[in-house]
C-alpha atoms as a PDB file:
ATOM      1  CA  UNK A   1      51.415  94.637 113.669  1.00  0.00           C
ATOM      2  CA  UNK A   2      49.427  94.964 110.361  1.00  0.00           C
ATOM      3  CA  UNK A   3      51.894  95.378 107.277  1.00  0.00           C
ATOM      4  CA  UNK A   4      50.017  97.489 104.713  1.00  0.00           C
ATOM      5  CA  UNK A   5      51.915  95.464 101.682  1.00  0.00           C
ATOM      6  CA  UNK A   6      50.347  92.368 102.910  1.00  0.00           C
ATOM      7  CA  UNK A   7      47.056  93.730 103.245  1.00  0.00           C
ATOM      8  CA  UNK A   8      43.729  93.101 100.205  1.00  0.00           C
ATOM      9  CA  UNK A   9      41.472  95.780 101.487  1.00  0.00           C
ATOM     10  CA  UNK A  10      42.120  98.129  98.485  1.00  0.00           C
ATOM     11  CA  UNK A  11      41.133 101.469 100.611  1.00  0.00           C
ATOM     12  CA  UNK A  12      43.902 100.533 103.411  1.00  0.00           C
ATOM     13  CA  UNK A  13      45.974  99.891 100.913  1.00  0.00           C
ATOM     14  CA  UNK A  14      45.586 103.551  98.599  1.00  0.00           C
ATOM     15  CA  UNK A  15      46.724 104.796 101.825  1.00  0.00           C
ATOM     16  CA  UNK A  16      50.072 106.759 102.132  1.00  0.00           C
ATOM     17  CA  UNK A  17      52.254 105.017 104.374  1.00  0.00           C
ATOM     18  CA  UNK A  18      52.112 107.870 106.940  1.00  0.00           C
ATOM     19  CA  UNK A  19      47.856 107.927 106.746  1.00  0.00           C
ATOM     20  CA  UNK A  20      48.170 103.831 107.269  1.00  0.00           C
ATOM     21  CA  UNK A  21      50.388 104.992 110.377  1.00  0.00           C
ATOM     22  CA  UNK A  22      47.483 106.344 111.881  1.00  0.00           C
ATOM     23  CA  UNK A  23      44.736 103.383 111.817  1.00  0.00           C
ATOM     24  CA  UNK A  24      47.365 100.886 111.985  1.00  0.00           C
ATOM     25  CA  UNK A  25      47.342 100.449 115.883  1.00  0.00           C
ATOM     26  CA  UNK A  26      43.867  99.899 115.859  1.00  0.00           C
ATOM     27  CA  UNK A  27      42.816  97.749 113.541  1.00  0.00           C
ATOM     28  CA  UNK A  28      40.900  94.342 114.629  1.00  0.00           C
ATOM     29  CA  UNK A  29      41.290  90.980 112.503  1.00  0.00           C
ATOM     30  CA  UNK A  30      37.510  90.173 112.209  1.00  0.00           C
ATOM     31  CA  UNK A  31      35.797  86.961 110.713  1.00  0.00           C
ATOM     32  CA  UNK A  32      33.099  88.432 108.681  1.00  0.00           C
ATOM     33  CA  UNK A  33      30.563  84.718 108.643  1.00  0.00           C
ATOM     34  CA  UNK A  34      27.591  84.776 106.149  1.00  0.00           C
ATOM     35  CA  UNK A  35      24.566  87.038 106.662  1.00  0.00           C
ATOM     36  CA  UNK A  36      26.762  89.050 109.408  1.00  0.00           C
ATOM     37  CA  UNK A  37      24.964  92.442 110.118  1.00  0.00           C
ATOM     38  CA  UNK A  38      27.468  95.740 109.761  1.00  0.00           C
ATOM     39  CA  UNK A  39      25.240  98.110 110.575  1.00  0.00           C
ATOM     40  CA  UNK A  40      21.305  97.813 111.399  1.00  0.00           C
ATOM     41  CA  UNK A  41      18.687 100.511 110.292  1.00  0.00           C
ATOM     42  CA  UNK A  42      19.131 103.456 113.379  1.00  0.00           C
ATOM     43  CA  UNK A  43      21.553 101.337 115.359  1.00  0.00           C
ATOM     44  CA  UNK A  44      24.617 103.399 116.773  1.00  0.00           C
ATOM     45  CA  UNK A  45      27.462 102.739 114.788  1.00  0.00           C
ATOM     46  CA  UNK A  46      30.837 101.460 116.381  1.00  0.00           C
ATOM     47  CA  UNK A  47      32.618  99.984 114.017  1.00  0.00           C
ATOM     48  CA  UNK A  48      34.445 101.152 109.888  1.00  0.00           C
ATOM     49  CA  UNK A  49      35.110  97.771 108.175  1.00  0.00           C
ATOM     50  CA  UNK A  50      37.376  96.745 105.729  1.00  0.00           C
ATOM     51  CA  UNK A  51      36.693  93.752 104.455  1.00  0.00           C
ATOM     52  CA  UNK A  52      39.814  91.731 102.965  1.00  0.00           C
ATOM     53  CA  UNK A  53      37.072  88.940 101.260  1.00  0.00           C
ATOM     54  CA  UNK A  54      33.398  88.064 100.593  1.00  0.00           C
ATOM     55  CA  UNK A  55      31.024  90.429  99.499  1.00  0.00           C
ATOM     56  CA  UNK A  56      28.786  92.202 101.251  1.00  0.00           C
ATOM     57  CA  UNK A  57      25.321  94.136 100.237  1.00  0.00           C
ATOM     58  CA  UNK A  58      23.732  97.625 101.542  1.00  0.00           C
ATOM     59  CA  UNK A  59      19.989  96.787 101.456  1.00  0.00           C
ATOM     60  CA  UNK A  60      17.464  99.290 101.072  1.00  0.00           C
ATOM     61  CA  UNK A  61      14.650  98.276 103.979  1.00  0.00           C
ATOM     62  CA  UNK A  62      11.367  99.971 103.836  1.00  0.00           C
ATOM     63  CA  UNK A  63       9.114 100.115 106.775  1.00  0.00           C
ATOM     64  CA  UNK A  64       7.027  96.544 105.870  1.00  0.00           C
ATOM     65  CA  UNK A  65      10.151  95.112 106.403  1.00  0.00           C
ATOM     66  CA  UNK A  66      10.772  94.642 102.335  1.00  0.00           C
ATOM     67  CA  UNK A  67      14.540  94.796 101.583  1.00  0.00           C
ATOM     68  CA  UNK A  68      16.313  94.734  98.161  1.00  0.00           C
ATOM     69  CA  UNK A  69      20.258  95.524  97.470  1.00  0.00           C
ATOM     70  CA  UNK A  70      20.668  98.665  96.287  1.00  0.00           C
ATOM     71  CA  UNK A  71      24.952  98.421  96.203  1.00  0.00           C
ATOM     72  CA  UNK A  72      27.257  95.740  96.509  1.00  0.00           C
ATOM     73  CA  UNK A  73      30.620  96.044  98.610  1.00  0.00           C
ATOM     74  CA  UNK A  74      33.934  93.686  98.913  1.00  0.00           C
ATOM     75  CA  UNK A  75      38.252  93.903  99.352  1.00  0.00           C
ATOM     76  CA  UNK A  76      37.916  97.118  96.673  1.00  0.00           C
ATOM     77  CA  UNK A  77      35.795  99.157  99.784  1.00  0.00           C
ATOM     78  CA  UNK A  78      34.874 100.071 103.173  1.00  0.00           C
ATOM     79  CA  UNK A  79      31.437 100.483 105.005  1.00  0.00           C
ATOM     80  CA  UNK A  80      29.906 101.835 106.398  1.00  0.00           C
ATOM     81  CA  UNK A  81      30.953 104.842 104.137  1.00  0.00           C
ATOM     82  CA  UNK A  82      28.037 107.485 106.262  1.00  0.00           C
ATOM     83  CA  UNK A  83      31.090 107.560 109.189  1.00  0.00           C
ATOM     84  CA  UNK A  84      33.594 109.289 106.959  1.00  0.00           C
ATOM     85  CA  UNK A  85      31.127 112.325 107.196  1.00  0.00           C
ATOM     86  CA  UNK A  86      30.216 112.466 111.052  1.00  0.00           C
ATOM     87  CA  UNK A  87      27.407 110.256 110.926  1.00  0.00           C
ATOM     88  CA  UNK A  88      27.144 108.083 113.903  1.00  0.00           C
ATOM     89  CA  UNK A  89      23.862 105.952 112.204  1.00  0.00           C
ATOM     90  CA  UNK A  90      22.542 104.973 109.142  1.00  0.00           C
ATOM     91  CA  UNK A  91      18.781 104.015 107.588  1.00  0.00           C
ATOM     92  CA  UNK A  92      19.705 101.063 105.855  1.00  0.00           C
ATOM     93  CA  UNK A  93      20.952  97.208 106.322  1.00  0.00           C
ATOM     94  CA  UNK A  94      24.844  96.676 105.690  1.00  0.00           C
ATOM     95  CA  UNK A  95      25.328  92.514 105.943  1.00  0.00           C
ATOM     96  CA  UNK A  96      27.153  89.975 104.498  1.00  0.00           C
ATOM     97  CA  UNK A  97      26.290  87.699 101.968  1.00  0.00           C
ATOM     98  CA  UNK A  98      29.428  85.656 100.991  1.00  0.00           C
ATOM     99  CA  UNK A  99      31.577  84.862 104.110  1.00  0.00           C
ATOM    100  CA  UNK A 100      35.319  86.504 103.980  1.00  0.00           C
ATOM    101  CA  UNK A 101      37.332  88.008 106.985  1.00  0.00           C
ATOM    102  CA  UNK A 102      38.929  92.100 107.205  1.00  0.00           C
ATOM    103  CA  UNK A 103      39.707  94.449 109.496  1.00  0.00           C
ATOM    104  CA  UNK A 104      37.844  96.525 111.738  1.00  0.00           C
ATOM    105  CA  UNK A 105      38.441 100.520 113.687  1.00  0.00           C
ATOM    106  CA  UNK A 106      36.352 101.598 116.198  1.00  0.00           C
ATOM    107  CA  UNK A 107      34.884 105.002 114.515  1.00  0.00           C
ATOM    108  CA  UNK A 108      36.045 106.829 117.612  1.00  0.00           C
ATOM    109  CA  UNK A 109      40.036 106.202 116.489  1.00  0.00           C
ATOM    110  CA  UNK A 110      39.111 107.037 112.963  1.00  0.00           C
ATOM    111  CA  UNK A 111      38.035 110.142 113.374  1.00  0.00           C
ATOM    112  CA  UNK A 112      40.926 111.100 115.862  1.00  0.00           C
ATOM    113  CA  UNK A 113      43.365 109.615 112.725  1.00  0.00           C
ATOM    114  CA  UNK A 114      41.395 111.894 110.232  1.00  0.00           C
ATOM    115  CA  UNK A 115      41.755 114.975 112.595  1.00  0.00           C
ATOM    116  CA  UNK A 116      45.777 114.587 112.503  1.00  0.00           C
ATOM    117  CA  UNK A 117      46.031 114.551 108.701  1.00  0.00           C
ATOM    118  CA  UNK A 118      44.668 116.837 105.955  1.00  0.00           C
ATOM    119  CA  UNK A 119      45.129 113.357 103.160  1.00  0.00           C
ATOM    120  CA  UNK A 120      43.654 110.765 104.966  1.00  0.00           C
ATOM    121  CA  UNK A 121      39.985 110.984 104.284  1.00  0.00           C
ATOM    122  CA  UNK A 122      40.723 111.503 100.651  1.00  0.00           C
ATOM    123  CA  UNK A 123      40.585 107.846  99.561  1.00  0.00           C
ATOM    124  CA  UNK A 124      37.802 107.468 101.316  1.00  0.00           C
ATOM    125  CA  UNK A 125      35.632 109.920 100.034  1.00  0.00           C
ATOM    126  CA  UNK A 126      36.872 109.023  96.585  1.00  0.00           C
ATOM    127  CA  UNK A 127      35.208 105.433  97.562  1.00  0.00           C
ATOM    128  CA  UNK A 128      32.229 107.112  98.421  1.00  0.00           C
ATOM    129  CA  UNK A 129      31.744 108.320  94.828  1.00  0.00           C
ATOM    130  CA  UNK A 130      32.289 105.363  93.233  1.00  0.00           C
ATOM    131  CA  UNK A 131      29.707 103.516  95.457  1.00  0.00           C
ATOM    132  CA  UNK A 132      27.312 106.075  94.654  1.00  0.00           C
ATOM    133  CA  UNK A 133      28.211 105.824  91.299  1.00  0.00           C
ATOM    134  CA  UNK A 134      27.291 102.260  91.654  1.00  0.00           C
ATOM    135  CA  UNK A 135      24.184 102.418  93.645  1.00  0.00           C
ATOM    136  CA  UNK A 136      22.961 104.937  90.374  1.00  0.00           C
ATOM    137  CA  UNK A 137      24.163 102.542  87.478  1.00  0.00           C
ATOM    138  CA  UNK A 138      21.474  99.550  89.958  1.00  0.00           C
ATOM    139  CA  UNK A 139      18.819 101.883  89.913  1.00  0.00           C
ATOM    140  CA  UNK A 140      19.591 102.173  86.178  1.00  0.00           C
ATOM    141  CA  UNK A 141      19.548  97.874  85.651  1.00  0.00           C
ATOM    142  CA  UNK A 142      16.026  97.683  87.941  1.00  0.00           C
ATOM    143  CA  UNK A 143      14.322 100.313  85.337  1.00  0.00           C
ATOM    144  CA  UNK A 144      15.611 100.092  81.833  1.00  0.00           C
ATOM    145  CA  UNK A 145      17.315  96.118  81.980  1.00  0.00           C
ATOM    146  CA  UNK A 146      15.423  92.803  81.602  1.00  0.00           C
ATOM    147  CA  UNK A 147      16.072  90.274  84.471  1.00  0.00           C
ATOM    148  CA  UNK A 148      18.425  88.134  82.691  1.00  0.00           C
ATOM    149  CA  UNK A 149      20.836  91.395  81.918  1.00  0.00           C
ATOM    150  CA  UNK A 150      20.696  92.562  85.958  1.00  0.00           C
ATOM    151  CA  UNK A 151      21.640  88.757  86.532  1.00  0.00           C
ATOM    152  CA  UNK A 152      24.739  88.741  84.228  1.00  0.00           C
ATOM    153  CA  UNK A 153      25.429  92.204  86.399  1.00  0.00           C
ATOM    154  CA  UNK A 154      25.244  90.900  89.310  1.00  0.00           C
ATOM    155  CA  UNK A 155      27.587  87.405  88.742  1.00  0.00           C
ATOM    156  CA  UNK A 156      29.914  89.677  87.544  1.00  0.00           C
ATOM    157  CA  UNK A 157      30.458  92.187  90.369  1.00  0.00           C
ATOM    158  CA  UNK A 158      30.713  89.072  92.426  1.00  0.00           C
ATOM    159  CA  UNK A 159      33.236  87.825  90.275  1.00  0.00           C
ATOM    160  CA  UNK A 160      35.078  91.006  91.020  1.00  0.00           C
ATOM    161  CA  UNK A 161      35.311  90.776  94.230  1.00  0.00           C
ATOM    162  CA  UNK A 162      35.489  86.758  94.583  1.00  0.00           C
ATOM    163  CA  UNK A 163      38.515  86.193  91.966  1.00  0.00           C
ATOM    164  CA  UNK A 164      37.265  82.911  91.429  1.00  0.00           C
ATOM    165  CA  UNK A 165      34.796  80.973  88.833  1.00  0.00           C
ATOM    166  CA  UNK A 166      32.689  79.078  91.644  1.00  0.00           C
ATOM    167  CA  UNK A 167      30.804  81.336  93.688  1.00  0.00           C
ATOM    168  CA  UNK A 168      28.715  79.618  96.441  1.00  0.00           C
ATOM    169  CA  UNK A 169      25.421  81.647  95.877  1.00  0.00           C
ATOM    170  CA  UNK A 170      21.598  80.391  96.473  1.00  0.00           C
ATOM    171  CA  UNK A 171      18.971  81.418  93.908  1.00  0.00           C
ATOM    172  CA  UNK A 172      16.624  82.272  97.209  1.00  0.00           C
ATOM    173  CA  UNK A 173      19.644  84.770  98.372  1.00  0.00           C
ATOM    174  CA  UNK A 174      19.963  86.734  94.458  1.00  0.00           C
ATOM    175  CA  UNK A 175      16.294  86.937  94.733  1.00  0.00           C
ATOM    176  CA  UNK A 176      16.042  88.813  97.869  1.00  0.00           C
ATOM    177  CA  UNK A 177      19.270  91.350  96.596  1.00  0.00           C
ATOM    178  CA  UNK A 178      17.418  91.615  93.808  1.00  0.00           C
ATOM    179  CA  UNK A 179      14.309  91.794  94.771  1.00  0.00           C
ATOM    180  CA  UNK A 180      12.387  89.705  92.727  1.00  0.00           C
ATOM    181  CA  UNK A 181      10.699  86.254  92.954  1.00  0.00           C
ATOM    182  CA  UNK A 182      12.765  83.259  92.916  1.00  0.00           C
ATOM    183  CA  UNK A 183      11.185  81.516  89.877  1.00  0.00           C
ATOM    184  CA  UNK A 184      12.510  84.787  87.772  1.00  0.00           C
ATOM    185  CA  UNK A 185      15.866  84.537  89.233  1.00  0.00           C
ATOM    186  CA  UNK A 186      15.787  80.612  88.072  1.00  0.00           C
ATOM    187  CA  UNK A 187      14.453  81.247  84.775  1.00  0.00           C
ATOM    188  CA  UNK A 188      17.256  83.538  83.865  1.00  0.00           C
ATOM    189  CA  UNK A 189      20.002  81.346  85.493  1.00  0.00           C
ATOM    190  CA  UNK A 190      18.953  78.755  83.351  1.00  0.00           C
ATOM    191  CA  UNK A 191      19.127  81.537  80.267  1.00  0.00           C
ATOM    192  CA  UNK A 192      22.842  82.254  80.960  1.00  0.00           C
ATOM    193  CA  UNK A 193      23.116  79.126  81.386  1.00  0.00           C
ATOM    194  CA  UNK A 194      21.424  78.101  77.704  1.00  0.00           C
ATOM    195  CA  UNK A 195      24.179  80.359  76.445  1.00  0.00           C
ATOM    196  CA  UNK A 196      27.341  78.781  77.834  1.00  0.00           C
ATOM    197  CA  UNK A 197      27.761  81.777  80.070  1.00  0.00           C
ATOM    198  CA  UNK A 198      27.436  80.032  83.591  1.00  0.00           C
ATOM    199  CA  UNK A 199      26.812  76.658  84.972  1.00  0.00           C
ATOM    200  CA  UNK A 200      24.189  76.940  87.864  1.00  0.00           C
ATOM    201  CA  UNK A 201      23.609  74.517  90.636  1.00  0.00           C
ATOM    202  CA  UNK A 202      21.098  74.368  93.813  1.00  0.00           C
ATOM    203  CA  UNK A 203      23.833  76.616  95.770  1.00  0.00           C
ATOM    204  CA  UNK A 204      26.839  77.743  93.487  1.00  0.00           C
ATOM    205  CA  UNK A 205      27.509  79.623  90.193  1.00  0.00           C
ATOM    206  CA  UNK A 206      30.338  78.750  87.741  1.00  0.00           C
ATOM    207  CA  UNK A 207      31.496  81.359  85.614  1.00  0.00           C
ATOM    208  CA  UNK A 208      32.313  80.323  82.095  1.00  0.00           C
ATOM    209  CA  UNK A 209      32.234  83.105  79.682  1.00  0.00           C
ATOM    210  CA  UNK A 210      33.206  86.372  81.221  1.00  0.00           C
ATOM    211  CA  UNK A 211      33.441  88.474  78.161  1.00  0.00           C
ATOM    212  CA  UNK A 212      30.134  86.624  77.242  1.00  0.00           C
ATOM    213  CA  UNK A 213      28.389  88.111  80.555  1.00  0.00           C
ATOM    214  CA  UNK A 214      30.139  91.787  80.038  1.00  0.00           C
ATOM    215  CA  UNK A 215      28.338  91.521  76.107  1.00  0.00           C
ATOM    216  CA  UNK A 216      25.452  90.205  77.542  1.00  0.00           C
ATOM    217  CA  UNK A 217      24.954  93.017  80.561  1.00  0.00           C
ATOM    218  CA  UNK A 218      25.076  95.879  77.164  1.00  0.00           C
ATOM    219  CA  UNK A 219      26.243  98.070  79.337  1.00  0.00           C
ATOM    220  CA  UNK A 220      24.577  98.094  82.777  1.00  0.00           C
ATOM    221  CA  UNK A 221      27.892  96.468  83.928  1.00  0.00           C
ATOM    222  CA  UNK A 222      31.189  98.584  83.976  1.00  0.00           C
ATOM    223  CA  UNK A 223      31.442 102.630  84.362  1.00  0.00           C
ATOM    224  CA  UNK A 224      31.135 102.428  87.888  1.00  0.00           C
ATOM    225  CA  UNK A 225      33.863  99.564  87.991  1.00  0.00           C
ATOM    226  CA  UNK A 226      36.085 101.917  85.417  1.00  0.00           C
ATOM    227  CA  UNK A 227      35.362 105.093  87.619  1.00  0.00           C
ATOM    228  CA  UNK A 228      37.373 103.121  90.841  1.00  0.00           C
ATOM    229  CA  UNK A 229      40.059 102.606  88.634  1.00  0.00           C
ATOM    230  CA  UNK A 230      40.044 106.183  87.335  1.00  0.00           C
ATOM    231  CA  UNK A 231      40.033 107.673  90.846  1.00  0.00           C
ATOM    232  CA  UNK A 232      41.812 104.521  93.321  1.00  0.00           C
ATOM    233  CA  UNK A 233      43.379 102.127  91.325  1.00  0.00           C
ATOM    234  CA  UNK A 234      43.202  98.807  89.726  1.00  0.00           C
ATOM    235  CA  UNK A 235      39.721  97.159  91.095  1.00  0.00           C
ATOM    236  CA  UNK A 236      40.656  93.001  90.761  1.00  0.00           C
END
């Protein structure tokens, strides 16, 4: 038996205790390893996860194959968020890209839960907002920000959703979410790092200066992070 109180996941855990009733039977413990595929472009969908750590990324793929994050997902969420509305499939990558662990519903039981109470999808869909809300304020860092302000972004939403300083991240990995070439990704590591925001290594990231990083993103980092906490709750 899964006891909400004990629970991370901050969707399964803005449940009522009734609306937790309901998925409770069913969720699956499930190891979530690094570079784990959720959901695959056009691939049936089986599964809703809630992850309890690591961080996750929905990539964008076009049809050459070329991916780049376009949101970023940990313990505040759930994906994939398309099977709160019917969907049964989506167009993009869901994967992991920090390992953690969660739990997991077959879709089948979650829509048989939502169809026995008029609340329980309401958490959810507020979730779906905020993600979208998200995914707008990325599209907003890749047009108007330089590289070095996305960065700070970025270390900080991990940060989020890590709770801890050292983050075991490669510079190869942020290049691909970010989609741009390595030696850019390097170049502004080392930037932060000039400024006694981070300490970068071959495979990790130190946070130093938070408040530094949150000055130094002017704004690309934040409203979407304020908007959960406006409509579900504290994020950390």
């Amino acid at each position: 038996m899964v006891k909400q109180s004990d629970l991370r996941n901050k969707m399964l855990r803005a449940l009522t205790a009734e609306d937790f009733g309901l998925l409770e039977p069913y969720l699956e413990p499930v190891r979530l390893t690094s570079a784990f595929r959720i959901a695959e472009p056009r691939k049936k969908l089986e599964h809703v996860y809630f992850p309890e750590s690591g961080i996750g990324s929905v990539l964008a793929v076009a049809a050459t194959g070329t991916a780049t994050e376009a949101g970023m997902f940990g313990r505040e969420g759930f994906v994939p968020t398309a099977t709160i509305i019917g969907d049964n499939e989506v167009p993009y990558l869901i994967e992991m890209h920090v390992a953690g662990s969660g739990y997991r519903i077959p879709i089948d039981h979650m829509r048989k839960a939502t169809l026995q109470s008029s609340t329980l999808q309401i958490p959810f869909i507020k979730y779906m907002h905020v993600f979208a809300t998200q995914v707008s304020y990325t599209s907003l860092a890749n047009a108007k920000f330089r590289l070095e302000q996305r960065l700070a972004r970025w270390i900080l939403m991990c940060h989020d959703r890590l709770r801890a300083d050292v983050m075991e991240i490669t510079h190869d990995y942020i290049a691909l979410l970010l989609g741009v070439r390595r030696p850019g990704v390097t170049t502004g590591l080392h930037l932060l790092e000039g400024l006694h925001l981070i300490r970068s290594t071959r495979g990790a990231i130190e946070v130093l200066d938070r408040e530094g990083l949150e000055a130094y993103a002017a704004g690309s980092y934040g409203i979407p992070e304020e908007e959960f906490e406006r409509l579900i709750g504290e994020a950390s």
